[in-house]
Protein backbone atom coordinates (compact mmCIF):
# COMPACT_ATOMS: atom_id res chain seq x y z
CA UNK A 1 -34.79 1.57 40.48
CA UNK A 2 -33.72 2.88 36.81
CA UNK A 3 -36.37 5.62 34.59
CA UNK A 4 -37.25 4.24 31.09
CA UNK A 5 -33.75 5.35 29.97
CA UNK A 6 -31.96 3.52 32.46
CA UNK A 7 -30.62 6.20 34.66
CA UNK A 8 -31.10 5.76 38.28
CA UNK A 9 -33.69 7.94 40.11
CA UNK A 10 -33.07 9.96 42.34
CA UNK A 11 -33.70 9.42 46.40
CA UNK A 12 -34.94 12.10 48.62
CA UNK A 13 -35.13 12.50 52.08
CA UNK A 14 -38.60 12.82 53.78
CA UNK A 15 -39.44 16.57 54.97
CA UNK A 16 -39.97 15.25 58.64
CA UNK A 17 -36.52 13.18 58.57
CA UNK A 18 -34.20 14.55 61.25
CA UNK A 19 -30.53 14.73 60.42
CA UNK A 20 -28.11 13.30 63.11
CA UNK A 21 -26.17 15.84 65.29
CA UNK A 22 -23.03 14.10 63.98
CA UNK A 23 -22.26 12.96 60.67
CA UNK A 24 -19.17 10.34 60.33
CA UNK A 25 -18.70 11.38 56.89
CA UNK A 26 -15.34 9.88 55.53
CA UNK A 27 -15.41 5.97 56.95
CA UNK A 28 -14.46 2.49 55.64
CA UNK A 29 -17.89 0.91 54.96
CA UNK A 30 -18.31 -3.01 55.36
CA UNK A 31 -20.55 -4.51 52.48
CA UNK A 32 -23.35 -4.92 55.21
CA UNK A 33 -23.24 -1.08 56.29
CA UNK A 34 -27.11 0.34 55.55
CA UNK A 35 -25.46 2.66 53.17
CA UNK A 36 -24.91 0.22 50.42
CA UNK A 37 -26.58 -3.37 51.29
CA UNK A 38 -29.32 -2.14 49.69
CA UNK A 39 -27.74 -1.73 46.39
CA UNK A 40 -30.37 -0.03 44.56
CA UNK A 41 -30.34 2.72 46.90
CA UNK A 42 -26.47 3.19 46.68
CA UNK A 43 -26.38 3.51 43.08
CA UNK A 44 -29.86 6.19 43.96
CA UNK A 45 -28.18 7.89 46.19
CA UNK A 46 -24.26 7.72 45.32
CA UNK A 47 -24.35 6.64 41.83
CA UNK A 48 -21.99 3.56 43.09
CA UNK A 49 -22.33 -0.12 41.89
CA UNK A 50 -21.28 -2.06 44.49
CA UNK A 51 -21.14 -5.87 44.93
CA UNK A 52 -19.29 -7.89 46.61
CA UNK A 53 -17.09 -10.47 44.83
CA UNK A 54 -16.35 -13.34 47.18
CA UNK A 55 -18.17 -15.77 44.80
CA UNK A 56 -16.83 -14.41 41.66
CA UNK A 57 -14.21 -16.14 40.30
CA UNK A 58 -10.70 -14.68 40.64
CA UNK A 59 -10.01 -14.10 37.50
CA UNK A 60 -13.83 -12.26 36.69
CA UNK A 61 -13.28 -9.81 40.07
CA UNK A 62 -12.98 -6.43 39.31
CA UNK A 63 -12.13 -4.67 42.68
CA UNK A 64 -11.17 -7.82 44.67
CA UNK A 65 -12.20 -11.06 46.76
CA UNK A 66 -13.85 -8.24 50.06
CA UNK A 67 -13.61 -5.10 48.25
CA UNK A 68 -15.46 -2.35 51.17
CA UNK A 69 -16.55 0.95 49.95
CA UNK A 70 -14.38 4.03 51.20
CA UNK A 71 -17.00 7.06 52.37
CA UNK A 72 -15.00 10.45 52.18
CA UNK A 73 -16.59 13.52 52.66
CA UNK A 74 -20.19 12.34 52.66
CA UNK A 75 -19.36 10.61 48.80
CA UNK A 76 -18.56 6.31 48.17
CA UNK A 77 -14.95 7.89 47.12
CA UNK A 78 -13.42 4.48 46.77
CA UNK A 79 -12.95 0.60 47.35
CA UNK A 80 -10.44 -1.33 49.13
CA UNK A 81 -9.75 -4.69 49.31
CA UNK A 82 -8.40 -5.58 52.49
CA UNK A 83 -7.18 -8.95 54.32
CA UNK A 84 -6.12 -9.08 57.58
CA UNK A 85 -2.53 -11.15 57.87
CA UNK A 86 -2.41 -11.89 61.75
CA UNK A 87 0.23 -13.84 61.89
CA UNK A 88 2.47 -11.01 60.67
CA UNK A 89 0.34 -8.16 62.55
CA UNK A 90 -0.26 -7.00 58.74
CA UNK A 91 -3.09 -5.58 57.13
CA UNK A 92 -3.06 -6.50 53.72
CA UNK A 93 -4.06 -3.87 51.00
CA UNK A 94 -4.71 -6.58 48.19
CA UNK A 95 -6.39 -3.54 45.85
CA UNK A 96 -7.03 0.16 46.38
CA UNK A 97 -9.43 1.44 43.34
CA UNK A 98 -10.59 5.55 43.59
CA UNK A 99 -14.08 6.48 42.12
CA UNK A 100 -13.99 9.06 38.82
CA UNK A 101 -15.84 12.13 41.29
CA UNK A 102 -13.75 10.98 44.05
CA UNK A 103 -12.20 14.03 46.58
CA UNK A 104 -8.46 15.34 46.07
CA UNK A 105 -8.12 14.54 49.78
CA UNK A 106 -9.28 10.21 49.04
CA UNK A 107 -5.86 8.62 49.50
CA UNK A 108 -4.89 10.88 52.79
CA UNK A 109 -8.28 9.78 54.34
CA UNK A 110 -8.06 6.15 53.02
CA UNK A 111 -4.48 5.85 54.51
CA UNK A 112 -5.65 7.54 58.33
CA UNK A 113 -8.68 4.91 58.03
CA UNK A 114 -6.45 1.96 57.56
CA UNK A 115 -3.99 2.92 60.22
CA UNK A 116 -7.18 3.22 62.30
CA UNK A 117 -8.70 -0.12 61.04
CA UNK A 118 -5.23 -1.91 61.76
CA UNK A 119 -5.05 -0.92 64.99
CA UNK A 120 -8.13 -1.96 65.95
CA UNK A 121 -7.39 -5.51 64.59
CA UNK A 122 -4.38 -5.62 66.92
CA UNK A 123 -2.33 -5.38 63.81
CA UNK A 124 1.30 -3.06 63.47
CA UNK A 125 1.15 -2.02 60.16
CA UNK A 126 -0.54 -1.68 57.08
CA UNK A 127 0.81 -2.88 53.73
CA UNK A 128 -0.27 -2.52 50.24
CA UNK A 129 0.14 -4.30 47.14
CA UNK A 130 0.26 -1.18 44.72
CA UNK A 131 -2.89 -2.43 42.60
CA UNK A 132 -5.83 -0.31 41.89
CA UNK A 133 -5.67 3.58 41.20
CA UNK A 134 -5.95 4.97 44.84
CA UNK A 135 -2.29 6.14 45.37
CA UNK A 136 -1.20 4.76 48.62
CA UNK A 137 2.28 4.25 50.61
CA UNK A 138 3.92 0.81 50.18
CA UNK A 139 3.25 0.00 53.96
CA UNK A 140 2.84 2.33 57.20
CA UNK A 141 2.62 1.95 60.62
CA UNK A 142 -1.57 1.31 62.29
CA UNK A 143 -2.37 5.08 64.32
């Protein structure tokens, strides 16, 4: 939802809404995570245009084929396109972009996530390509 000018409005949380105990606030989001499949409220709430580009062709793809959102501290920080090569126990870091208001801290969180994320696939080690503007290590081992 945009105002007249086309900014996006801003989204506010009811008075009787209860925060959780625990907040996961830096986390690799899939595109189905309530946080951004309802895009409208992601670019509300975070300012973040975010759409999935399976169906775009390759060449018109501007963060990659599965390009997930990267939450750190609380803030869409980042997107990273990831595929998982299990024949090689790899996961693939195809791109690795970093929003403009993303923290200092983005890359060291992205990297623990991915270790964490590889690990859970079964997979020994992370690799990435070097595209995008998120700094990352070349490869390193899942946590």
């Amino acid at each position: 939802m945009e105002d007249p000018s086309g900014a996006p409005l801003p989204a506010w949380r009811h008075r009787d809404a209860r925060l959780p105990a625990r907040l996961a606030s830096d986390a690799l989001l899939t595109p189905f995570d309530p946080i951004v499949w309802f895009r409208p409220r992601a670019e509300r709430m975070f300012d973040f245009h975010y759409r999935i580009e399976i169906y775009t062709p390759k060449e018109q793809r501007r963060y990659g084929y599965y390009c997930l959102p990267l939450m750190v501290g609380g803030r869409l920080a980042g997107r990273i396109d990831l595929k998982a090569d299990r024949a090689e126990r790899v996961l693939l870091v195809q791109a690795a972009w970093r929003e403009e208001r993303a923290p200092h801290r983005t890359a060291g969180v992205a990297k623990d996530l991915l270790s964490r994320a590889a690990a859970w696939q079964g997979l020994d080690t992370v690799r990435t390509s070097g595209v995008g503007d998120l700094a990352l290590p070349a490869a390193f081992d899942a946590a």
